[in-house]
Protein backbone atom coordinates (compact mmCIF):
# COMPACT_ATOMS: atom_id res chain seq x y z
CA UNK A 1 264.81 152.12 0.35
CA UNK A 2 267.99 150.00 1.26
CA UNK A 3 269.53 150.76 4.53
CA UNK A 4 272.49 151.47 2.68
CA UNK A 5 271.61 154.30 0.58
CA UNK A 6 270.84 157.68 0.73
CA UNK A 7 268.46 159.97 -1.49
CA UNK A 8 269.33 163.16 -2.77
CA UNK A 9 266.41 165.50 -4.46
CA UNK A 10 268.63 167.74 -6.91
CA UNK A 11 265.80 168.77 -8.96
CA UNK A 12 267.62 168.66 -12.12
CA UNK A 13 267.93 165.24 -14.51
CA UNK A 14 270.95 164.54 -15.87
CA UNK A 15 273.57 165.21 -13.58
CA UNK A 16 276.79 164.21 -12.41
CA UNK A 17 277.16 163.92 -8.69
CA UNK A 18 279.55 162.19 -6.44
CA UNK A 19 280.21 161.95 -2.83
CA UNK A 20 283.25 162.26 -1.09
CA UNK A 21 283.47 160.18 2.04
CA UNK A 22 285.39 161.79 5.24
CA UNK A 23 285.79 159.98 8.73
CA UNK A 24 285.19 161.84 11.49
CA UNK A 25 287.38 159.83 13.87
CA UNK A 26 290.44 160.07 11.68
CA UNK A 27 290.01 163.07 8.81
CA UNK A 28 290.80 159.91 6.33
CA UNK A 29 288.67 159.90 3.17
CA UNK A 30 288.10 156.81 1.39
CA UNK A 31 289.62 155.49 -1.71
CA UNK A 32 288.06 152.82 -2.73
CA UNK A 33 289.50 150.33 -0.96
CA UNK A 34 290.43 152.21 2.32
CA UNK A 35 291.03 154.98 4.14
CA UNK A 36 293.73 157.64 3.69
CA UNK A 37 294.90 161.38 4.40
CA UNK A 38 293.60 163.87 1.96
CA UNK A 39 296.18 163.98 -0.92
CA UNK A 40 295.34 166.09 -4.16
CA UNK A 41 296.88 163.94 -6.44
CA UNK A 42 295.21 161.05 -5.27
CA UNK A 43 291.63 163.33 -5.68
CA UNK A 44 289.94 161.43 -8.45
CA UNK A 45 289.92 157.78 -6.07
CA UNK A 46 287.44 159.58 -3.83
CA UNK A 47 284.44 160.33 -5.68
CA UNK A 48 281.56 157.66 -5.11
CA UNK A 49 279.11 158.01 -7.96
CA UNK A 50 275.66 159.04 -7.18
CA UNK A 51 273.18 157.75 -10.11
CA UNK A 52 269.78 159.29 -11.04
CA UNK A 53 267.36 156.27 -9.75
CA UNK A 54 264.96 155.95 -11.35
CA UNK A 55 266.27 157.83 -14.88
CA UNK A 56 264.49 161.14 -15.15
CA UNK A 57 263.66 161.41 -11.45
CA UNK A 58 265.72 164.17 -10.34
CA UNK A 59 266.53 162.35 -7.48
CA UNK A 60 270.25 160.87 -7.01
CA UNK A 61 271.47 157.70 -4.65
CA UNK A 62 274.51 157.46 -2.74
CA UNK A 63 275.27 153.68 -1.39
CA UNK A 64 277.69 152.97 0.97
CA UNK A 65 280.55 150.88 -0.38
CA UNK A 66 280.46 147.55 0.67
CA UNK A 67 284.35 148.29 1.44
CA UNK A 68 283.58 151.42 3.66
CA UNK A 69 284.90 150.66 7.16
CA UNK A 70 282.59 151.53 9.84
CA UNK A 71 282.57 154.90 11.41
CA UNK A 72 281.33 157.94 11.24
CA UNK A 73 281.08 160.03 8.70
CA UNK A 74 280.81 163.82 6.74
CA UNK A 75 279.27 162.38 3.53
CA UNK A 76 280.23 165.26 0.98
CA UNK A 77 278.18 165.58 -2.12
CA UNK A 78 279.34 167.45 -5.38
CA UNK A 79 278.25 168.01 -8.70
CA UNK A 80 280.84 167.12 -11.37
CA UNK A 81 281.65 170.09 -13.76
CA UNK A 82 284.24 168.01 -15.95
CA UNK A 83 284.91 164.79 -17.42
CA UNK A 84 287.00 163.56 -14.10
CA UNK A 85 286.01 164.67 -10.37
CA UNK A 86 288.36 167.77 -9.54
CA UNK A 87 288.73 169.68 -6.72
CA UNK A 88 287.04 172.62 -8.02
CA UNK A 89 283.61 171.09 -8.22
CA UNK A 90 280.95 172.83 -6.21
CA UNK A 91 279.93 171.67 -3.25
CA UNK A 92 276.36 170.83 -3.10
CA UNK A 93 275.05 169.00 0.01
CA UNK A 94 276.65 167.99 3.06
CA UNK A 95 275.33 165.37 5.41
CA UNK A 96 276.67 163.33 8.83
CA UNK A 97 275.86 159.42 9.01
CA UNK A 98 277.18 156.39 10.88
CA UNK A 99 277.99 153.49 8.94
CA UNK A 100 278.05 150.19 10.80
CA UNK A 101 278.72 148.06 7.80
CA UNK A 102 275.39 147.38 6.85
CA UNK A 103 273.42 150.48 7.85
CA UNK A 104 273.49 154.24 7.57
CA UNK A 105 272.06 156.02 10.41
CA UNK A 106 271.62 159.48 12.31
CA UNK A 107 274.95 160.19 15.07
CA UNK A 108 273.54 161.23 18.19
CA UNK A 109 270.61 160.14 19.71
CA UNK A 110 269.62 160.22 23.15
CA UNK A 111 268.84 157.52 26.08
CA UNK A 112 271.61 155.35 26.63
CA UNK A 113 271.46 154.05 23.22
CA UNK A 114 273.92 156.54 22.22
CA UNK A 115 274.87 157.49 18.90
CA UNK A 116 277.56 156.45 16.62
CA UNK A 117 279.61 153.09 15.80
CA UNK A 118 281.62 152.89 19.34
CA UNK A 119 280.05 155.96 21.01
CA UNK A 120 280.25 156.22 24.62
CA UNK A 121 278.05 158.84 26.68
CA UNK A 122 280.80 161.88 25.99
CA UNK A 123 280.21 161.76 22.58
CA UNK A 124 277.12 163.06 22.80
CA UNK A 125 275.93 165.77 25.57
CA UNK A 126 274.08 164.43 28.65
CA UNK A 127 269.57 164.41 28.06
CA UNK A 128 266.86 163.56 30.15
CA UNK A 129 267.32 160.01 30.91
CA UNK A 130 270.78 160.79 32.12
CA UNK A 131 269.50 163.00 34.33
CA UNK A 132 267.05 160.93 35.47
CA UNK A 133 269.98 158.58 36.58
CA UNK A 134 271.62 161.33 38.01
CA UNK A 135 269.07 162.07 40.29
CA UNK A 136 268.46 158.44 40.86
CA UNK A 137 271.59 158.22 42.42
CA UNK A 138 270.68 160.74 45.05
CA UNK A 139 267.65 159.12 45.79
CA UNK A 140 265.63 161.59 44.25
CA UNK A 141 262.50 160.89 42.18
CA UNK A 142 262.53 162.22 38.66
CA UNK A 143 259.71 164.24 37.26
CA UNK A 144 258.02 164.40 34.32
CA UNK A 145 259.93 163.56 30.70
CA UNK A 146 259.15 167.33 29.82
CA UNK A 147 260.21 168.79 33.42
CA UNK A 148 264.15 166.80 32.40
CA UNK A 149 264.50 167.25 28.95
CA UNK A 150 264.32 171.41 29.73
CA UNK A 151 265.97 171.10 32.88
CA UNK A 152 268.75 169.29 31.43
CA UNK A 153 269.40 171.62 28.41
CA UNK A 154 268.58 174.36 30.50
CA UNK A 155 272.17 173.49 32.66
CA UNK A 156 274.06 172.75 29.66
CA UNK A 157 273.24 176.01 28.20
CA UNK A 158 273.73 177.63 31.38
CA UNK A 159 276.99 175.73 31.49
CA UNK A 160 278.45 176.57 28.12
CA UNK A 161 277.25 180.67 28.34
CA UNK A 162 279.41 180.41 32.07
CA UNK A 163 282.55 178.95 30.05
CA UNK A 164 282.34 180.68 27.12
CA UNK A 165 282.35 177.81 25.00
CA UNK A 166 280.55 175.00 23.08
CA UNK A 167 282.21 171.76 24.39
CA UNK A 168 280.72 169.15 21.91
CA UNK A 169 281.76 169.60 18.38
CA UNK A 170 279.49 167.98 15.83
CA UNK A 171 276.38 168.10 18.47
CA UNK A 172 273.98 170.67 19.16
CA UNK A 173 273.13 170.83 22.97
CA UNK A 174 269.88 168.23 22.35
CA UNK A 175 272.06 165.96 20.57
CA UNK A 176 271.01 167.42 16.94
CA UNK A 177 273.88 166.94 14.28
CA UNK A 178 275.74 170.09 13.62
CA UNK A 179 277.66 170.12 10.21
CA UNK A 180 280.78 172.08 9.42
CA UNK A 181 280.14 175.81 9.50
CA UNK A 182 282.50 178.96 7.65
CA UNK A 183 283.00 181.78 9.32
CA UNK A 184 284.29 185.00 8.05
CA UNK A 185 287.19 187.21 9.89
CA UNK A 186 288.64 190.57 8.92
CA UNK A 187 292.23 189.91 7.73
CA UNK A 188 294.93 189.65 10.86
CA UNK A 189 296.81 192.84 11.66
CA UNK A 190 298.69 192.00 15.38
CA UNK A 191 301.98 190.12 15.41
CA UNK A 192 301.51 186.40 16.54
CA UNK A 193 304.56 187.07 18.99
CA UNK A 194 307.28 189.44 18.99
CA UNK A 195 310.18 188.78 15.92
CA UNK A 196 307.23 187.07 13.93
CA UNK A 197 306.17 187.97 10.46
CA UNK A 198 302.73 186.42 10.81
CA UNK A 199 299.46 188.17 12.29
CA UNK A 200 297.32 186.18 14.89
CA UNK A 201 293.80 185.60 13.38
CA UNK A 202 291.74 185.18 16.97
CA UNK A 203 288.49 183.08 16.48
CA UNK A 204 286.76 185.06 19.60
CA UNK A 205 283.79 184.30 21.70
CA UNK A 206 283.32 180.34 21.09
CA UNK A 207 285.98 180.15 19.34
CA UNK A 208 287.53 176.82 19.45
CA UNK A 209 287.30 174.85 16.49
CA UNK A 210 287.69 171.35 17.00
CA UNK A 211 288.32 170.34 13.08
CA UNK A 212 289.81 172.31 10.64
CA UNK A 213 288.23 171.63 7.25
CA UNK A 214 289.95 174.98 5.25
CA UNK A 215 290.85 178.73 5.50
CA UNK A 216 289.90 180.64 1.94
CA UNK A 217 290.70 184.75 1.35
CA UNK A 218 287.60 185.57 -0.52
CA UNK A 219 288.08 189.37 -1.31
CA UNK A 220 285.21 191.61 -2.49
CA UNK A 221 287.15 191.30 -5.66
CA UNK A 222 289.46 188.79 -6.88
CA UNK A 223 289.39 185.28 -6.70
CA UNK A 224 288.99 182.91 -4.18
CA UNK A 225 292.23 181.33 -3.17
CA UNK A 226 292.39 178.41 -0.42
CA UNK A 227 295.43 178.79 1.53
CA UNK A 228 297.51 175.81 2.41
CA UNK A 229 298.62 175.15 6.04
CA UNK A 230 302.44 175.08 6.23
CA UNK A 231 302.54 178.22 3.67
CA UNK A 232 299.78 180.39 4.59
CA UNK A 233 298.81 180.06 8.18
CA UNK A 234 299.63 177.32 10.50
CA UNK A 235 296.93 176.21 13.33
CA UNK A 236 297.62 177.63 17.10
CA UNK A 237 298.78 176.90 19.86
CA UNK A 238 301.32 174.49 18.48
CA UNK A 239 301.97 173.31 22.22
CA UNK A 240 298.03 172.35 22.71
CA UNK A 241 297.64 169.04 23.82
CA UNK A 242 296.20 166.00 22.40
CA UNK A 243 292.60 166.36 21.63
CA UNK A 244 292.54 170.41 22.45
CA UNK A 245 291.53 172.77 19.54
CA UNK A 246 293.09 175.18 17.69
CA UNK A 247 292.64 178.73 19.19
CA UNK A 248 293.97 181.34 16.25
CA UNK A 249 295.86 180.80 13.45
CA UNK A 250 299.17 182.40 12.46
CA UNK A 251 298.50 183.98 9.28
CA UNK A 252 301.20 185.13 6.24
CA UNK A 253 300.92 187.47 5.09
CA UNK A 254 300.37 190.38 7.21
CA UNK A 255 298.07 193.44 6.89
CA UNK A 256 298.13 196.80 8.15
CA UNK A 257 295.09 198.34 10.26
CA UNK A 258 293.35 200.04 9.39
CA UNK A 259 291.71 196.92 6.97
CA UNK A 260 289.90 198.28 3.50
CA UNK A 261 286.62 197.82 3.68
CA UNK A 262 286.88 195.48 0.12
CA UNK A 263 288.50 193.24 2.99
CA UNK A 264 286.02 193.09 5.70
CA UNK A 265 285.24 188.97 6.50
CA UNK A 266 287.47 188.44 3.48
CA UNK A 267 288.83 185.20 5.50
CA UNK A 268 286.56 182.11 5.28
CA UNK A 269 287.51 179.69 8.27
CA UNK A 270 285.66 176.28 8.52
CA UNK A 271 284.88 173.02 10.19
CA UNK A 272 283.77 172.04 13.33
CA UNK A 273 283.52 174.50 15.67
CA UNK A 274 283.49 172.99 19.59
CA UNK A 275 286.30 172.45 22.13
CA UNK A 276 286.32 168.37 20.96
CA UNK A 277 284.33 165.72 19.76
CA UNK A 278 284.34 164.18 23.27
CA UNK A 279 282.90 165.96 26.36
CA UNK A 280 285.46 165.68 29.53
CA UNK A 281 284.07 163.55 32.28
CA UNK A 282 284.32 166.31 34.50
CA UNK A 283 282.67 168.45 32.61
CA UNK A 284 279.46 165.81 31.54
CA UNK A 285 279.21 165.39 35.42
CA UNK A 286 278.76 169.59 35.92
CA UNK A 287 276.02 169.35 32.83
CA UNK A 288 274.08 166.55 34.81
CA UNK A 289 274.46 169.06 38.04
CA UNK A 290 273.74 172.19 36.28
CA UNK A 291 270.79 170.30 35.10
CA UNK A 292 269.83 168.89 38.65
CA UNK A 293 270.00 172.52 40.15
CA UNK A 294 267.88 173.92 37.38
CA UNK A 295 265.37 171.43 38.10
CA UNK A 296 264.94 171.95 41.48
CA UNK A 297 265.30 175.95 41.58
CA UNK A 298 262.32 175.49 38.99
CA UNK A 299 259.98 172.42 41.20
CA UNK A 300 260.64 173.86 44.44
CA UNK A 301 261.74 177.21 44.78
CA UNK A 302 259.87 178.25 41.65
CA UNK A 303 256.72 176.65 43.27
CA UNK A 304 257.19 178.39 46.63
CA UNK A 305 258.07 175.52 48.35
CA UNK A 306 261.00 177.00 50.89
CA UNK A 307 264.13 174.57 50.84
CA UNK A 308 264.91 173.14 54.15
CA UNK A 309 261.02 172.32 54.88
CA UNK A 310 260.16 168.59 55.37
CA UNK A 311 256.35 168.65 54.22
CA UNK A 312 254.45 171.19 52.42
CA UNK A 313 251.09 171.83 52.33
CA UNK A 314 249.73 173.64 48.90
CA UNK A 315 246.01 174.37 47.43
CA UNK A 316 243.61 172.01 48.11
CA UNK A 317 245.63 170.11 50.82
CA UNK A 318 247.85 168.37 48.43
CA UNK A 319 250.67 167.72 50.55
CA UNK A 320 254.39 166.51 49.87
CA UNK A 321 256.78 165.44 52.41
CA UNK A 322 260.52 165.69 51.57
CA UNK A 323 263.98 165.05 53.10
CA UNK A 324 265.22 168.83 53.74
CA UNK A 325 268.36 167.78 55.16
CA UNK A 326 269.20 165.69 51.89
CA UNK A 327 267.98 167.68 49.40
CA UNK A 328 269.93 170.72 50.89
CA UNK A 329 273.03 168.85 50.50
CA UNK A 330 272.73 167.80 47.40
CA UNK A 331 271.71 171.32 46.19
CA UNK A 332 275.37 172.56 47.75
CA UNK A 333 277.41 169.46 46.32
CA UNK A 334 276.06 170.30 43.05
CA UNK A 335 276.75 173.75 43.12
CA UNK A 336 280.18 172.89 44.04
CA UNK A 337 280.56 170.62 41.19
CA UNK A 338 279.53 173.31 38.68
CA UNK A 339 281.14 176.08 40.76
CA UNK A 340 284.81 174.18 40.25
CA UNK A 341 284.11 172.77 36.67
CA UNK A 342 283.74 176.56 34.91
CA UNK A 343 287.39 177.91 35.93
CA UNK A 344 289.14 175.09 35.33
CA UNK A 345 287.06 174.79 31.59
CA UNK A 346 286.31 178.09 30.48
CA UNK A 347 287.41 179.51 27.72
CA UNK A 348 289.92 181.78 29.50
CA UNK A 349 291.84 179.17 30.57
CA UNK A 350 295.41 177.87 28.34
CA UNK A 351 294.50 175.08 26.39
């Protein structure tokens, strides 16, 4: 199959289905010709048909546009219900690509291959041969591919569960694509601030959201109704710097506790949930650390080998000789690393 395309088993002949194509760098969807913020009026230039090939088949193609600019992607398949693409049409598949102009591929990735078109090591999280690099750097022979690729994840994990957060939006800790995801919230009933009329809508544990794709009110009864930002809920803190994610949303209007059960997760909110879609230097550095630390605590101390001894003698006479001194200090700049990196990164922090 062209490098170009991408397959879609629907399992029902005769369809109409489209693709909407979103950037993730910008939020920009393309038009045909470009790229441009999301305007309803402007909805029926951003379908890109998806034909049944071969006829009968089941199976339905989307090809990049020749015109596409390269990026990467949320590719956002639909099935047509009308005669024109409307806004209304349900959403049936959802996938992330890279498009380099002549080829769609998988984001992500690990190595220092890297992942999408202009990725640099923060957009993606840290994995074994980063590690291995890391510890190169302190003179320190890597393991075994298995040994790093747990040890790494392991700190990153570790990491995240310490800050309360998921710092990679997009990613899964091994790199694994992570589409947009809804969650569901009881309706706000606390002020936003004293002399507001909205309620604050708190996203909780993990709860920065690094895109914001829509907020629908889906009550047990009624219908579905997609609020608008700018009418029903604006995105919080307003004062967040560049590149920091929305915390809580301000939410009109505003309920009364105790909520009616007919309400309970009546309040869709989705998109990429993450504190950005690039890790902080700082913060990549503590992973790699976290990593290093888990490593060791699992090779030495985990094999009885007692740090600060410069040979060790195990079954059968296998012997290893090591640099106490070194590795000692190592162990404590690491632990210093990640031991200033969670306060000044967790999620109780401003911002």
């Amino acid at each position: 199959m062209p490098a170009n395309t991408e397959p879609l088993d629907w399992g029902v002949t005769g369809q109409n289905l489209y693709t909407l194509c979103r950037s993730r760098t910008s939020g920009f969807y393309f038009n045909g010709a470009g790229m441009e913020a999301y305007s309803s009026a402007n909805y029926t230039n951003y379908d890109v048909a998806m034909p049944e090939t071969p006829a009968g088949s089941r199976i339905y193609l989307f090809t990049a546009p020749p015109a596409l600019p390269p990026d990467d992607y949320d590719f956002l398949s639909r099935l047509r219900s009308g005669a024109t693409p409307a806004e209304s049409d349900p959403p049936i598949s959802e996938i992330v690509r890279t498009w380099d102009g002549t080829t769609l591929s998988i984001p992500g990735g690990g190595g220092t291959s890297g992942g999408g078109a202009g990725s640099t090591r923060y957009e993606r999280y840290p994995d074994k041969d980063d590690l291995t690099a890391f510890l190169s750097d302190a003179n320190l022979t890597a393991p075994g591919a298995d040994q790093l690729e747990i040890a790494i994840q392991a700190g990153i994990e570790d990491l995240e569960n310490q800050c309360m957060r998921h710092f990679l939006a997009g990613f899964d800790i091994d790199n694994m694509v992570q589409n947009a995801v809804g969650r569901r919230y009881d309706p706000a009933t606390s002020r936003a601030g004293t002399g507001s009329y909205g309620a604050m809508l708190d996203f909780g544990d993990y709860g920065d959201l690094a895109r914001l794709d829509s907020v629908i009110y889906m009550p047990a009864s009624g219908t579905p109704q997609t609020w608008v930002e700018g009418q029903q809920f604006r995105p919080m803190p307003q004062s967040a710097l560049p590149g920091r994610p929305v915390r809580w949303l301000e939410i009109y209007p505003f309920w009364f506790a105790p909520t009616h059960p007919s309400l309970w997760g009546s309040v869709q909110v989705t998109g990429l949930w993450g504190y950005a879609t690039k890790i902080r230097p700082d913060v990549w550095q503590a992973m790699c650390a976290n990593g290093a630390l888990m490593l060791f605590s699992r090779q030495f101390r985990g094999a009885g080998v007692p740090i600060g001894l410069k040979s060790w003698t195990g079954p059968q006479g296998i012997r290893k000789e090591y640099d106490a001194s070194m590795l000692t200090a190592r162990i404590k700049e690491w632990q210093d690393i990640v031991a200033t990196t969670i306060p000044q990164n967790g999620a109780w922090s401003f911002g």
